[in-house]
PDB file of N, CA and C in Angstrom:
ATOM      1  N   UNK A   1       7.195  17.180   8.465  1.00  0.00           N
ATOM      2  CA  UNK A   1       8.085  16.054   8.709  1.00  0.00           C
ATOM      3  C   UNK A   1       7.601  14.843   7.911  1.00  0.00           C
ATOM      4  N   UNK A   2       8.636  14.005   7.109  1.00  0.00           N
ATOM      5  CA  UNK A   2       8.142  13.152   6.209  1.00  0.00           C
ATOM      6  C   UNK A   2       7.723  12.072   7.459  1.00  0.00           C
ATOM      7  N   UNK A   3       6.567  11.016   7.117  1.00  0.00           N
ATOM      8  CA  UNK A   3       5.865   9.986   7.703  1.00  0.00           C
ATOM      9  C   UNK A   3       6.524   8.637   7.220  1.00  0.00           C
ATOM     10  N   UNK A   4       7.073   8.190   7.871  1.00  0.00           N
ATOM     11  CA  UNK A   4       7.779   6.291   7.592  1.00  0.00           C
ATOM     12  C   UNK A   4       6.808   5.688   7.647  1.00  0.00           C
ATOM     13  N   UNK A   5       6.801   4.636   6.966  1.00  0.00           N
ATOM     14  CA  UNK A   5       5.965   3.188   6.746  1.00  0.00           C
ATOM     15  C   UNK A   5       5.169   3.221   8.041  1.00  0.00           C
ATOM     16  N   UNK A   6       6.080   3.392   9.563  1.00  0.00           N
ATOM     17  CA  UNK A   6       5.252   2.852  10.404  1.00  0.00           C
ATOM     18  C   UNK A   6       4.659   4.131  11.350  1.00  0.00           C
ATOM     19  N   UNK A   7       5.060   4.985  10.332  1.00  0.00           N
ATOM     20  CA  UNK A   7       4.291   6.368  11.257  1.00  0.00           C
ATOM     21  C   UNK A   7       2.440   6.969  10.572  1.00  0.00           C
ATOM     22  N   UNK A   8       2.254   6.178   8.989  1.00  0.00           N
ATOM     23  CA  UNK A   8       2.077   5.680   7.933  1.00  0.00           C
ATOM     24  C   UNK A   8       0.635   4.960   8.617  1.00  0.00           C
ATOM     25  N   UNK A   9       1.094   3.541   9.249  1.00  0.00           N
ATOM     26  CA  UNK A   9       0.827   2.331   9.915  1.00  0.00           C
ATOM     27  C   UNK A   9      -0.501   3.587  11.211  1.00  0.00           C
ATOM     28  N   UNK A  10       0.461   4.159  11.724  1.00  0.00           N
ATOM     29  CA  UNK A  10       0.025   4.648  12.834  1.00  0.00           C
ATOM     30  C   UNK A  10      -1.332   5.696  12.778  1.00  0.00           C
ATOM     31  N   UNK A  11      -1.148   6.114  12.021  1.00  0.00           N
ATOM     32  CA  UNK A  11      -2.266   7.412  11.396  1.00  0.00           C
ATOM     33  C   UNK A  11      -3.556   6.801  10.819  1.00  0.00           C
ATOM     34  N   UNK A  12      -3.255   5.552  10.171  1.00  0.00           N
ATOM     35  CA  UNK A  12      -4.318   4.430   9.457  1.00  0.00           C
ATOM     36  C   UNK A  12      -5.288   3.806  10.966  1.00  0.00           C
ATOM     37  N   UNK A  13      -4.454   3.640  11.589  1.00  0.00           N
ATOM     38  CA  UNK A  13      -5.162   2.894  12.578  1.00  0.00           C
ATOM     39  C   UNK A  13      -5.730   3.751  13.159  1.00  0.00           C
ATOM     40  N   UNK A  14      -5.231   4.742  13.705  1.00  0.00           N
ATOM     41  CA  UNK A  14      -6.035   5.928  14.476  1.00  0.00           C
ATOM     42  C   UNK A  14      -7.320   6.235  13.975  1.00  0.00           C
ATOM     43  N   UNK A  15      -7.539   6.743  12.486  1.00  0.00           N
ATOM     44  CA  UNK A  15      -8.607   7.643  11.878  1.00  0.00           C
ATOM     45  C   UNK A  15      -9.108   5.931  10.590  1.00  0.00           C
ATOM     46  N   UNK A  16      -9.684   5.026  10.997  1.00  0.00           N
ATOM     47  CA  UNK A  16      -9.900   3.886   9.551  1.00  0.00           C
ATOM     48  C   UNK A  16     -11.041   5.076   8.772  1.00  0.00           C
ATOM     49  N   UNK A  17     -11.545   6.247   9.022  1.00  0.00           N
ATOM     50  CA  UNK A  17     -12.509   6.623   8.043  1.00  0.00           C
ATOM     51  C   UNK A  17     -11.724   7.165   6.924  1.00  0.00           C
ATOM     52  N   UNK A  18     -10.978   7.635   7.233  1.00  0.00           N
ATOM     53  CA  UNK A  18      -9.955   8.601   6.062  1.00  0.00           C
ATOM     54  C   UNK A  18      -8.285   7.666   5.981  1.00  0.00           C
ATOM     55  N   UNK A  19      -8.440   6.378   5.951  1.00  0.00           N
ATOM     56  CA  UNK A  19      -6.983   5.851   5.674  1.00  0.00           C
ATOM     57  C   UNK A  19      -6.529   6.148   4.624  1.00  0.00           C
ATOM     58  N   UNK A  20      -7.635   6.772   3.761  1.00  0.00           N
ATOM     59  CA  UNK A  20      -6.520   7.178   1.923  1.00  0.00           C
ATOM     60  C   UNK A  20      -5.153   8.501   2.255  1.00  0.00           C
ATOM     61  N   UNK A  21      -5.708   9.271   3.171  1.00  0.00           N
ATOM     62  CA  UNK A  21      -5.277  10.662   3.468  1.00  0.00           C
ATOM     63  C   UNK A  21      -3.622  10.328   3.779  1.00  0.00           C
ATOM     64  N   UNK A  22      -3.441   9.356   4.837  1.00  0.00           N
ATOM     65  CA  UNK A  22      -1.976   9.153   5.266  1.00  0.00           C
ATOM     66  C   UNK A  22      -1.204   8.136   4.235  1.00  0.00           C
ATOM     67  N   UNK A  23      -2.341   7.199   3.640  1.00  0.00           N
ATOM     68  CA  UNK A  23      -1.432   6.512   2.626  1.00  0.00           C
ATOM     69  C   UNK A  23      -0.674   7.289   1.661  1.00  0.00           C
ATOM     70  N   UNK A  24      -2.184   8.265   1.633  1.00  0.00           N
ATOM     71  CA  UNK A  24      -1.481   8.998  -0.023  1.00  0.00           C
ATOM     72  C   UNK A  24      -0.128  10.034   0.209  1.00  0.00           C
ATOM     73  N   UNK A  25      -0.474  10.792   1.121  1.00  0.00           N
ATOM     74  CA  UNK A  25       0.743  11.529   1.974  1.00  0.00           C
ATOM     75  C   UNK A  25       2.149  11.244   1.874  1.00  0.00           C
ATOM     76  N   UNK A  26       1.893   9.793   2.154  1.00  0.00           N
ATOM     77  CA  UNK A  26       2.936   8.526   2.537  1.00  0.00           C
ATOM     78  C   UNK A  26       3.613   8.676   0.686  1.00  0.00           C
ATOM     79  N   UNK A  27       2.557   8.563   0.358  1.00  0.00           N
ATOM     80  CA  UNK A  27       3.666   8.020  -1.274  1.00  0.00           C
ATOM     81  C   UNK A  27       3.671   9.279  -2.068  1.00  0.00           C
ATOM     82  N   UNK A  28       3.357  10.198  -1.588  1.00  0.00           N
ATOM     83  CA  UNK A  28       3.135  11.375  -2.450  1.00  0.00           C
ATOM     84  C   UNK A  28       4.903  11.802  -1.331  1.00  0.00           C
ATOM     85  N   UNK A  29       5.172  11.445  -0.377  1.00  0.00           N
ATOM     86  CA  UNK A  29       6.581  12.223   0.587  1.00  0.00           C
ATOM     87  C   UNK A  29       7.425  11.012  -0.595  1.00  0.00           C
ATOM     88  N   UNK A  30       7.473   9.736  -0.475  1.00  0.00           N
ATOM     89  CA  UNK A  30       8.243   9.339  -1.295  1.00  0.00           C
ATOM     90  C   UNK A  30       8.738   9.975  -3.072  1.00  0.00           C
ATOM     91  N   UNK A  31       7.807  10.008  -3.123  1.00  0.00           N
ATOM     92  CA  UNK A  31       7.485  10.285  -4.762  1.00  0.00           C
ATOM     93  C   UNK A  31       8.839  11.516  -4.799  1.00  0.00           C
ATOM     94  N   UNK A  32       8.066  12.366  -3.705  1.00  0.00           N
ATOM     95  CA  UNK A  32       8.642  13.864  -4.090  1.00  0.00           C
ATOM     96  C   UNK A  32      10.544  13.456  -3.729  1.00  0.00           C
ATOM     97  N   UNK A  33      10.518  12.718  -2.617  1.00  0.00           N
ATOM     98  CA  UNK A  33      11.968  12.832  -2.041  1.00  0.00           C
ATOM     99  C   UNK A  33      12.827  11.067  -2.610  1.00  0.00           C
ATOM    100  N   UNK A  34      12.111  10.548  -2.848  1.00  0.00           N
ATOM    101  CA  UNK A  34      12.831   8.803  -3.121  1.00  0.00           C
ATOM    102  C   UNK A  34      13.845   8.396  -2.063  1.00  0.00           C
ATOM    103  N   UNK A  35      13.088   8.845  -0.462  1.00  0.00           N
ATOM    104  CA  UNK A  35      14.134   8.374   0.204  1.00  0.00           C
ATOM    105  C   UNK A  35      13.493   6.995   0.272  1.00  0.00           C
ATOM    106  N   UNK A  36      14.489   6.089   0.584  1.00  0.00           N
ATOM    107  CA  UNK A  36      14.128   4.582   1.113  1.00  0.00           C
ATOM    108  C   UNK A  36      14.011   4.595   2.507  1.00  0.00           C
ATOM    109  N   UNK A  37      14.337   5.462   2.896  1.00  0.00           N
ATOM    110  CA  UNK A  37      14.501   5.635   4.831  1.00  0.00           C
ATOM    111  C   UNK A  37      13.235   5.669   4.719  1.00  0.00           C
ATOM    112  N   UNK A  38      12.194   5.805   4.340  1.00  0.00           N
ATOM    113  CA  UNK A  38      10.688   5.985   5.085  1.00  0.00           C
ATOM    114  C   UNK A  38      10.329   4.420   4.963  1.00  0.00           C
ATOM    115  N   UNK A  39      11.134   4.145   4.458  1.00  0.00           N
ATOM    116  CA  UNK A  39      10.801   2.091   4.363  1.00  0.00           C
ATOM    117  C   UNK A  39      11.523   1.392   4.897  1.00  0.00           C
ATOM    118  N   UNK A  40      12.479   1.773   5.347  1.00  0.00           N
ATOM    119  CA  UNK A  40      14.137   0.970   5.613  1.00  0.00           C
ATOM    120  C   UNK A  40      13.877   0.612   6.865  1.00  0.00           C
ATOM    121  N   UNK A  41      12.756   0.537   7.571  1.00  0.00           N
ATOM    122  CA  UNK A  41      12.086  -0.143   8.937  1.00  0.00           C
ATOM    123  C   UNK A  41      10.968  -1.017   8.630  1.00  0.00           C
ATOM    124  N   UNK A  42      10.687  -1.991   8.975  1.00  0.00           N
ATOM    125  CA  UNK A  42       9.202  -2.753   8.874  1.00  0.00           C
ATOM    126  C   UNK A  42       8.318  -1.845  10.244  1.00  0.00           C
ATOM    127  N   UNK A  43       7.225  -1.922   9.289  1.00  0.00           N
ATOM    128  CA  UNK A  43       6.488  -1.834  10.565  1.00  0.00           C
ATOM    129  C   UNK A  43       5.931  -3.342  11.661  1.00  0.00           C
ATOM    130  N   UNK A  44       5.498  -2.773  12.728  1.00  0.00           N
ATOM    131  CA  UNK A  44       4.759  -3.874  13.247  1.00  0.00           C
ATOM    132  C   UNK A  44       3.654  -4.654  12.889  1.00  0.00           C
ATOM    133  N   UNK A  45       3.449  -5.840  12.462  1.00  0.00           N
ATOM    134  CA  UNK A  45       2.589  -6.532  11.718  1.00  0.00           C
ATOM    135  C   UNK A  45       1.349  -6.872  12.780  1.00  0.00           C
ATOM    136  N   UNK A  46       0.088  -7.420  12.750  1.00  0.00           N
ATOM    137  CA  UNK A  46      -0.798  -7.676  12.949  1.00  0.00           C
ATOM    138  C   UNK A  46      -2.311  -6.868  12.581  1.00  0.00           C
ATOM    139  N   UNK A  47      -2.052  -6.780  11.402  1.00  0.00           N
ATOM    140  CA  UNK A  47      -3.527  -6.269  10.945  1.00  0.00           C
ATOM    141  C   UNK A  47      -3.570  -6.943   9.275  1.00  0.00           C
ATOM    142  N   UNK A  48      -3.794  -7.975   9.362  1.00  0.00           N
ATOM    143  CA  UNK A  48      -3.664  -8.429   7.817  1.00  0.00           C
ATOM    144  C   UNK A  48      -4.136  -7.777   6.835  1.00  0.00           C
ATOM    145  N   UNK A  49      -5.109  -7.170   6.495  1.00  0.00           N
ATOM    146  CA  UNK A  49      -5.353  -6.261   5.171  1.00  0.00           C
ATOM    147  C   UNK A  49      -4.106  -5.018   5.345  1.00  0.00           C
ATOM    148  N   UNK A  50      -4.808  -4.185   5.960  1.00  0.00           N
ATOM    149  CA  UNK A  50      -3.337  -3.221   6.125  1.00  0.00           C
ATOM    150  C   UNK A  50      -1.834  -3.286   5.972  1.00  0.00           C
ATOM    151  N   UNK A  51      -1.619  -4.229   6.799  1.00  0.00           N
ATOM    152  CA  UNK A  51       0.087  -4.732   6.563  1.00  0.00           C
ATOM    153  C   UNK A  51       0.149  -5.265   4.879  1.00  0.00           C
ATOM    154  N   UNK A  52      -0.541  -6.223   4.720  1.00  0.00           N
ATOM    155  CA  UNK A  52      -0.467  -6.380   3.110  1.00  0.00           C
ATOM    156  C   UNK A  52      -0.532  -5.237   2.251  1.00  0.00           C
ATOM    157  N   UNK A  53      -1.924  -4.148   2.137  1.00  0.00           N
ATOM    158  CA  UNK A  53      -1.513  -3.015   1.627  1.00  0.00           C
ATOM    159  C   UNK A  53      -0.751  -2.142   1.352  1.00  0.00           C
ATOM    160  N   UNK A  54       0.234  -1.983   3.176  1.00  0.00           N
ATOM    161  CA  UNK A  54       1.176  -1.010   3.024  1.00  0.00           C
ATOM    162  C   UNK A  54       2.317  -1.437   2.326  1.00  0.00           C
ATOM    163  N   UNK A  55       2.369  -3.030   2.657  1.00  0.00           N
ATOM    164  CA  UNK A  55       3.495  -3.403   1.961  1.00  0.00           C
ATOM    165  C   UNK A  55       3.765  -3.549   0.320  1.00  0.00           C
ATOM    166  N   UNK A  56       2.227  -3.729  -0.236  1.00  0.00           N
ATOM    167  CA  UNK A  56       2.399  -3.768  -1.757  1.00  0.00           C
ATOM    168  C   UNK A  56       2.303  -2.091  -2.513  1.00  0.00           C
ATOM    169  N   UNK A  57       1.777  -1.089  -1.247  1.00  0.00           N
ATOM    170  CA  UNK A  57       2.041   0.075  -1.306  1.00  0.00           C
ATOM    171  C   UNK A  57       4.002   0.382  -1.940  1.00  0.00           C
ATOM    172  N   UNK A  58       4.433  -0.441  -0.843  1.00  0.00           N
ATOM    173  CA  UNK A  58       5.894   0.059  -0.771  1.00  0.00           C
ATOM    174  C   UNK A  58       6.471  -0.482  -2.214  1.00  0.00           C
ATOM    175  N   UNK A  59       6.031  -1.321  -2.343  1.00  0.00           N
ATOM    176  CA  UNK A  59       6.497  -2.335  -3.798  1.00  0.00           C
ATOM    177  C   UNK A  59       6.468  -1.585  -4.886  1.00  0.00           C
ATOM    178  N   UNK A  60       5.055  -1.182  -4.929  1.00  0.00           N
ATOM    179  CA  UNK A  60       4.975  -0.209  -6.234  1.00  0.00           C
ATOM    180  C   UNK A  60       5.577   0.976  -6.146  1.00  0.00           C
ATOM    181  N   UNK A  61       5.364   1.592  -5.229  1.00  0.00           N
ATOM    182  CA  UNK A  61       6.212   3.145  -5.456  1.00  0.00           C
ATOM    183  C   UNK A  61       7.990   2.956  -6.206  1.00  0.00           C
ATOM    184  N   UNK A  62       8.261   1.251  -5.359  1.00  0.00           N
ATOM    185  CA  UNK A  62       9.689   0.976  -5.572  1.00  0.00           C
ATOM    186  C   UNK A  62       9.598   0.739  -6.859  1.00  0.00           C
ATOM    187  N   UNK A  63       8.565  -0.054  -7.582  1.00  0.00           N
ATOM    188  CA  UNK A  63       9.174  -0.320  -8.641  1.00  0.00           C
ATOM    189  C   UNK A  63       8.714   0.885  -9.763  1.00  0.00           C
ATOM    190  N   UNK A  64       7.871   1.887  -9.320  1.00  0.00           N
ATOM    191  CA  UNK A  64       7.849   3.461  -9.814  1.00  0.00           C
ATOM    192  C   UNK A  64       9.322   3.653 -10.571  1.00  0.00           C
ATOM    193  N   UNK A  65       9.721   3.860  -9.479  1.00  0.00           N
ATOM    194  CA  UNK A  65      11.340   4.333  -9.912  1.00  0.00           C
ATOM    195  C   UNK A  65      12.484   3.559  -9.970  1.00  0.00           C
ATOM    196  N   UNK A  66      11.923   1.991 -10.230  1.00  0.00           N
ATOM    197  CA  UNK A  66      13.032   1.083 -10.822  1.00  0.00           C
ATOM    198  C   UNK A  66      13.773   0.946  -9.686  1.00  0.00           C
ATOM    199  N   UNK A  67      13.482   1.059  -7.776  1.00  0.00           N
ATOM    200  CA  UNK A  67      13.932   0.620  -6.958  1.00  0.00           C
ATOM    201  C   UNK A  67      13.751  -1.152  -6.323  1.00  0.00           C
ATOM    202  N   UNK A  68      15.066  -1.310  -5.916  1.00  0.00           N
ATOM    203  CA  UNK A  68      14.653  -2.993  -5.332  1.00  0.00           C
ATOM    204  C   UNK A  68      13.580  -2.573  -4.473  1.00  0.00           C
ATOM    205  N   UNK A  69      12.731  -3.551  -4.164  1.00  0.00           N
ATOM    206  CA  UNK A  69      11.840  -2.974  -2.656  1.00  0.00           C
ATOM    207  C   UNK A  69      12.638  -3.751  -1.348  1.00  0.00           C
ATOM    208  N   UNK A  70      12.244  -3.322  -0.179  1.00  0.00           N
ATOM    209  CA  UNK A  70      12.811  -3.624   0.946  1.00  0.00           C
ATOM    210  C   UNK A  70      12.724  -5.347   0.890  1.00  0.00           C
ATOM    211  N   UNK A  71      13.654  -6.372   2.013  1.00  0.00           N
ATOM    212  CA  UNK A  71      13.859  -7.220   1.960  1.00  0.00           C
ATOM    213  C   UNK A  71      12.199  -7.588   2.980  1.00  0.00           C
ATOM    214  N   UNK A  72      12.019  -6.676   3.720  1.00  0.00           N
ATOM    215  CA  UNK A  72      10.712  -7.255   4.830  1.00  0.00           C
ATOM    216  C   UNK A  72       9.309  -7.422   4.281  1.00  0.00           C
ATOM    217  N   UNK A  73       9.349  -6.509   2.506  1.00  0.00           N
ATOM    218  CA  UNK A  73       7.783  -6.544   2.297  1.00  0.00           C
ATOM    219  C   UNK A  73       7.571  -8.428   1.994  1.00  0.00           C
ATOM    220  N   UNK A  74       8.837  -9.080   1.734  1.00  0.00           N
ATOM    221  CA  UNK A  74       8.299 -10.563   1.247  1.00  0.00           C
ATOM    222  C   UNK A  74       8.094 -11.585   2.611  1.00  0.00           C
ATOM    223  N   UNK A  75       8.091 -10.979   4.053  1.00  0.00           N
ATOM    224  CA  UNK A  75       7.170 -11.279   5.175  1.00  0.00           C
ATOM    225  C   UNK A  75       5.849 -11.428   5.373  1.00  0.00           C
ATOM    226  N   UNK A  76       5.427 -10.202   4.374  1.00  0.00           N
ATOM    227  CA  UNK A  76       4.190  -9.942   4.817  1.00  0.00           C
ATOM    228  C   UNK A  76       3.129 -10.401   3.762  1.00  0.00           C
ATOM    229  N   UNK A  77       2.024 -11.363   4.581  1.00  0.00           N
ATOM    230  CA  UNK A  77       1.598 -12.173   4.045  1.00  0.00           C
ATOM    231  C   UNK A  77       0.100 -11.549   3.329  1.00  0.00           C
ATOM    232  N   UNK A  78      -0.407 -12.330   2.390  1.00  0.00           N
ATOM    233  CA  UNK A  78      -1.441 -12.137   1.272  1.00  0.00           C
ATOM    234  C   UNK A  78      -3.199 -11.801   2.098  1.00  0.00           C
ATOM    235  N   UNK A  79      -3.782 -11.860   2.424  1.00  0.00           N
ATOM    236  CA  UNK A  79      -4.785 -11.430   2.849  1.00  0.00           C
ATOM    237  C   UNK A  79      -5.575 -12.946   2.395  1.00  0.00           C
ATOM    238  N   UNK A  80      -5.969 -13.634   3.742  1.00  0.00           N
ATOM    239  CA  UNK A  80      -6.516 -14.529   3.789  1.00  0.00           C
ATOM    240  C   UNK A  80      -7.766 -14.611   2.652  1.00  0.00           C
ATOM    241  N   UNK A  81      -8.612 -13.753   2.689  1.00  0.00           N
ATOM    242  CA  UNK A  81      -9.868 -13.677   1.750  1.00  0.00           C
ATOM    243  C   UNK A  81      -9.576 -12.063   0.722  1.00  0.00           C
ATOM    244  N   UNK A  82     -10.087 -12.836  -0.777  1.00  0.00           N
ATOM    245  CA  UNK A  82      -9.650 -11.288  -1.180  1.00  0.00           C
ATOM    246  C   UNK A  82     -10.462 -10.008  -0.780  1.00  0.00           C
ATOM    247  N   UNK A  83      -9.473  -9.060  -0.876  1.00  0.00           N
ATOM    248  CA  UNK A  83     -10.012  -7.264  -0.561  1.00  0.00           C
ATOM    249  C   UNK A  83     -10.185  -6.653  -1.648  1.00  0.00           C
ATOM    250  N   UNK A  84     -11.520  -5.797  -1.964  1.00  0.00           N
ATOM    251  CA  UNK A  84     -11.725  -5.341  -2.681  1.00  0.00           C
ATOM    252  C   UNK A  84     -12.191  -3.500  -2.133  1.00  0.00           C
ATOM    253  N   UNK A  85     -11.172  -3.197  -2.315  1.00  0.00           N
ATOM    254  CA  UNK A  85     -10.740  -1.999  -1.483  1.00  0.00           C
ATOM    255  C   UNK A  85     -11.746  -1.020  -1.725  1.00  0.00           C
ATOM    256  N   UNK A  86     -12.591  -0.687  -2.682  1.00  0.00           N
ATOM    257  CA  UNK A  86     -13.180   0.313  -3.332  1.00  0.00           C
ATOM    258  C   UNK A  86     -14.152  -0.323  -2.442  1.00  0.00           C
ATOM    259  N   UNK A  87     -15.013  -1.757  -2.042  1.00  0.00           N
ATOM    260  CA  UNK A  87     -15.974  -1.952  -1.553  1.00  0.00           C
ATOM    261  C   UNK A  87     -16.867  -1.474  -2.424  1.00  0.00           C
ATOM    262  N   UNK A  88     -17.157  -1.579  -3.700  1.00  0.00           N
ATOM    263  CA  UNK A  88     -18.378  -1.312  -4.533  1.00  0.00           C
ATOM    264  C   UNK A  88     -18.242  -2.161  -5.406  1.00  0.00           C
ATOM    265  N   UNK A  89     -19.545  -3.103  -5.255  1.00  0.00           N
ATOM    266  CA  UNK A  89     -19.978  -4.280  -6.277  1.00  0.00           C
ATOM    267  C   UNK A  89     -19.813  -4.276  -7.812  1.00  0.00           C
ATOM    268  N   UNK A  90     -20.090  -2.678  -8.255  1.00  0.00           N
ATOM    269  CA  UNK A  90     -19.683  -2.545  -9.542  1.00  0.00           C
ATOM    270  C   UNK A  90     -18.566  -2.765 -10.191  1.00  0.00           C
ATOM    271  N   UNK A  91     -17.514  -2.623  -9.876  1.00  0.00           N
ATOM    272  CA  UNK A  91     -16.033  -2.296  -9.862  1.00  0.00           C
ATOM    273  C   UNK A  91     -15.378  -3.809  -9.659  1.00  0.00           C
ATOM    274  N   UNK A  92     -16.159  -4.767  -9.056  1.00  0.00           N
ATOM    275  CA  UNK A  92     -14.781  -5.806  -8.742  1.00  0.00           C
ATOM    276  C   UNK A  92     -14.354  -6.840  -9.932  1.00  0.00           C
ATOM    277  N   UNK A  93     -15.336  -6.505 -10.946  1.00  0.00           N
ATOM    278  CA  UNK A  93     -14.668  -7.400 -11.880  1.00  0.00           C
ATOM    279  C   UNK A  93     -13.533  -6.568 -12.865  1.00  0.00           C
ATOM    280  N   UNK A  94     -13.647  -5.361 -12.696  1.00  0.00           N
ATOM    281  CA  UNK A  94     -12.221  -4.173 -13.813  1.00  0.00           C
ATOM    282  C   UNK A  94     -10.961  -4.141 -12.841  1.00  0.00           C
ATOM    283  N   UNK A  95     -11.654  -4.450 -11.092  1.00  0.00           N
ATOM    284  CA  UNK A  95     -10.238  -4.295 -10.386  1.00  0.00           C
ATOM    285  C   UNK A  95      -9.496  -5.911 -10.253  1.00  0.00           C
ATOM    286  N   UNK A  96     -10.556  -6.618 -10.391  1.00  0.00           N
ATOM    287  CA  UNK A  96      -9.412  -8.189 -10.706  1.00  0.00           C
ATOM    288  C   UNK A  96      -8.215  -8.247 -12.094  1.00  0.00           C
ATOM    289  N   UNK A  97      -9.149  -7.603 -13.104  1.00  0.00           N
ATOM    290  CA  UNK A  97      -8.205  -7.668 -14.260  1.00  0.00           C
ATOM    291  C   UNK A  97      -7.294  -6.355 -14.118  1.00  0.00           C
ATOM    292  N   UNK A  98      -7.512  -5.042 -13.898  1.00  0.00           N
ATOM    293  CA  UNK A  98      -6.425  -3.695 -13.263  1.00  0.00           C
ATOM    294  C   UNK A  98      -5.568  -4.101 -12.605  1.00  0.00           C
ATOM    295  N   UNK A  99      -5.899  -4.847 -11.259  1.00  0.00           N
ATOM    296  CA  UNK A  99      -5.021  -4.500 -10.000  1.00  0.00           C
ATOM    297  C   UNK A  99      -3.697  -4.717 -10.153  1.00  0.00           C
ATOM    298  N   UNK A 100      -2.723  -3.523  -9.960  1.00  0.00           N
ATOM    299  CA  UNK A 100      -1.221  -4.409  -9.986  1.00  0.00           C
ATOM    300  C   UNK A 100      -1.155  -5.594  -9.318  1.00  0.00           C
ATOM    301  N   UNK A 101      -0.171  -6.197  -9.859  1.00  0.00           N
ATOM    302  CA  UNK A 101       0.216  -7.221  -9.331  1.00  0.00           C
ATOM    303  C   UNK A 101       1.189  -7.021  -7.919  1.00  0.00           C
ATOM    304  N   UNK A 102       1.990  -6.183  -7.151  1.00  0.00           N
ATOM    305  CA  UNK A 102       1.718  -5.929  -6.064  1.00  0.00           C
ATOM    306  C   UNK A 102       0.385  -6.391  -5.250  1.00  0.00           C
ATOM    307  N   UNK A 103      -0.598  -5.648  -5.659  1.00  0.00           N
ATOM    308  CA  UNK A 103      -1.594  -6.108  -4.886  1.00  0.00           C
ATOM    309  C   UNK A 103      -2.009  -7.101  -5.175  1.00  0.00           C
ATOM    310  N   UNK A 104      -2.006  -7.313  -6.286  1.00  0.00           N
ATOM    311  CA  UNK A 104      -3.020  -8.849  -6.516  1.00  0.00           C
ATOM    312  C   UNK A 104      -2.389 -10.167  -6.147  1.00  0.00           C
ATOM    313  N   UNK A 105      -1.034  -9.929  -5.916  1.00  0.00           N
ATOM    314  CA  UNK A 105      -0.243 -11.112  -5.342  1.00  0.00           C
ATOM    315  C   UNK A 105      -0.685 -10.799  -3.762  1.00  0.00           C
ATOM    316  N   UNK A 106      -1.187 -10.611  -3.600  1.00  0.00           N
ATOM    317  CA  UNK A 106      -1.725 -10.118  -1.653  1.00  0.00           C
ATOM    318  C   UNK A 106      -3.164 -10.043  -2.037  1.00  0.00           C
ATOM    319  N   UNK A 107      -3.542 -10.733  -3.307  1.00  0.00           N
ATOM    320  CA  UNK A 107      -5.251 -10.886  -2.638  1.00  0.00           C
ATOM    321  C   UNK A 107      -5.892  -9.254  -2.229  1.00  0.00           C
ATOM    322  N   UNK A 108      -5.406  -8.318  -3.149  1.00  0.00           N
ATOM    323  CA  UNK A 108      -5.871  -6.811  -2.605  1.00  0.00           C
ATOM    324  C   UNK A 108      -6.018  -6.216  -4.099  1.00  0.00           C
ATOM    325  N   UNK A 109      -7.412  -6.087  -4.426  1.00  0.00           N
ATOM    326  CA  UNK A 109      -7.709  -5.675  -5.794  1.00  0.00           C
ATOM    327  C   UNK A 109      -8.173  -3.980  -5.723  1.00  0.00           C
ATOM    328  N   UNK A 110      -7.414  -3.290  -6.706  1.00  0.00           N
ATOM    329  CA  UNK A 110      -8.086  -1.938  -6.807  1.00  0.00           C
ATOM    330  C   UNK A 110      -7.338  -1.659  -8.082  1.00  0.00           C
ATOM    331  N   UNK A 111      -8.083  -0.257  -8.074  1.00  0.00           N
ATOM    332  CA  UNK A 111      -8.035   0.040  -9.881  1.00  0.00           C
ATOM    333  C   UNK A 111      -6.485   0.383 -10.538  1.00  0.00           C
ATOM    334  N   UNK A 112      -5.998  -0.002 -11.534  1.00  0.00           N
ATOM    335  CA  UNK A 112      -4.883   0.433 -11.805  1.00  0.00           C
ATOM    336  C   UNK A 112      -4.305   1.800 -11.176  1.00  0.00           C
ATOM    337  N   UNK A 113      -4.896   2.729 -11.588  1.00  0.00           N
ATOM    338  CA  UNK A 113      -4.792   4.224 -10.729  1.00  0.00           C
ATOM    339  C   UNK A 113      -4.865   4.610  -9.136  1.00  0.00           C
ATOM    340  N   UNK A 114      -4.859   3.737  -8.967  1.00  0.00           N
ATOM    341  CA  UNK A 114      -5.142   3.784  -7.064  1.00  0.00           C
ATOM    342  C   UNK A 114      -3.962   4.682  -6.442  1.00  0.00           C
ATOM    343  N   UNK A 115      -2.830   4.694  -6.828  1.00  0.00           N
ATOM    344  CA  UNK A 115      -1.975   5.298  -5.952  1.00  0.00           C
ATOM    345  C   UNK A 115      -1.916   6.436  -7.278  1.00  0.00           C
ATOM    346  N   UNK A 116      -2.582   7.067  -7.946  1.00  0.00           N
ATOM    347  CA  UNK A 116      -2.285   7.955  -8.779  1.00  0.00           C
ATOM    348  C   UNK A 116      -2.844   9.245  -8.256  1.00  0.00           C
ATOM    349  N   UNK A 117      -2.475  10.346  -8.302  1.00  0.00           N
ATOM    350  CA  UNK A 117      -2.815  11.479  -7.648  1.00  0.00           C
ATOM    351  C   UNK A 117      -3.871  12.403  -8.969  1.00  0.00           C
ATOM    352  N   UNK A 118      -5.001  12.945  -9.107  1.00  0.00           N
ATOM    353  CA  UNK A 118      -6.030  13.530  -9.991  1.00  0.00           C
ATOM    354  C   UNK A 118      -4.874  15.156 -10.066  1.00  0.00           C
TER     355      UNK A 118
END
């Protein structure tokens, strides 16, 4: 069964050791199907890194395939202090200049390839 934004939301919070597993899931069900229904709901907000993520998550996949993105991701606000998602000191000066701009307009730096599947 494909996973919506806030089913997505739900799996992240449950397990924070493995949050890549449901993100990637998440955009790997889009990828394959381009429904907008797995977005066409906001989720419930209160986790500021996360909600920013998922939402610049949703941005890029949209603009993947030259889709508008939903009207709710421009709710969700930038991440008070920046995130440097990889959490390794080496890396944060290639993910300031990489990071899409999705993320980097939300203060959420990671490597160009982040949502890219090996």
């Amino acid at each position: 069964m494909p996973m919506t934004i806030q089913e997505t939301k739900q799996a992240i919070e449950q397990d924070r050791t493995h949050w890549q597993i449901p993100l990637m899931e998440f955009v790997d069900e889009f990828r394959r199907t381009r429904d907008q229904a797995l977005f066409a709901v906001p989720f419930p907000q209160g986790d500021e890194r996360l909600d920013a993520l998922l939402a610049s998550t949703v941005e890029s996949v949209c603009d993947e395939f030259g889709l508008e993105a939903p009207e709710w991701v421009w709710n969700v606000p930038a991440c008070r202090k920046p995130w440097f998602v990889s959490g390794l000191e080496g890396v944060k000066a290639i993910t300031i200049v990489e990071s899409p701009v999705y993320f980097r307009r939300r203060k959420i730096f990671v490597l160009a390839n982040f949502l890219d599947r090996v």
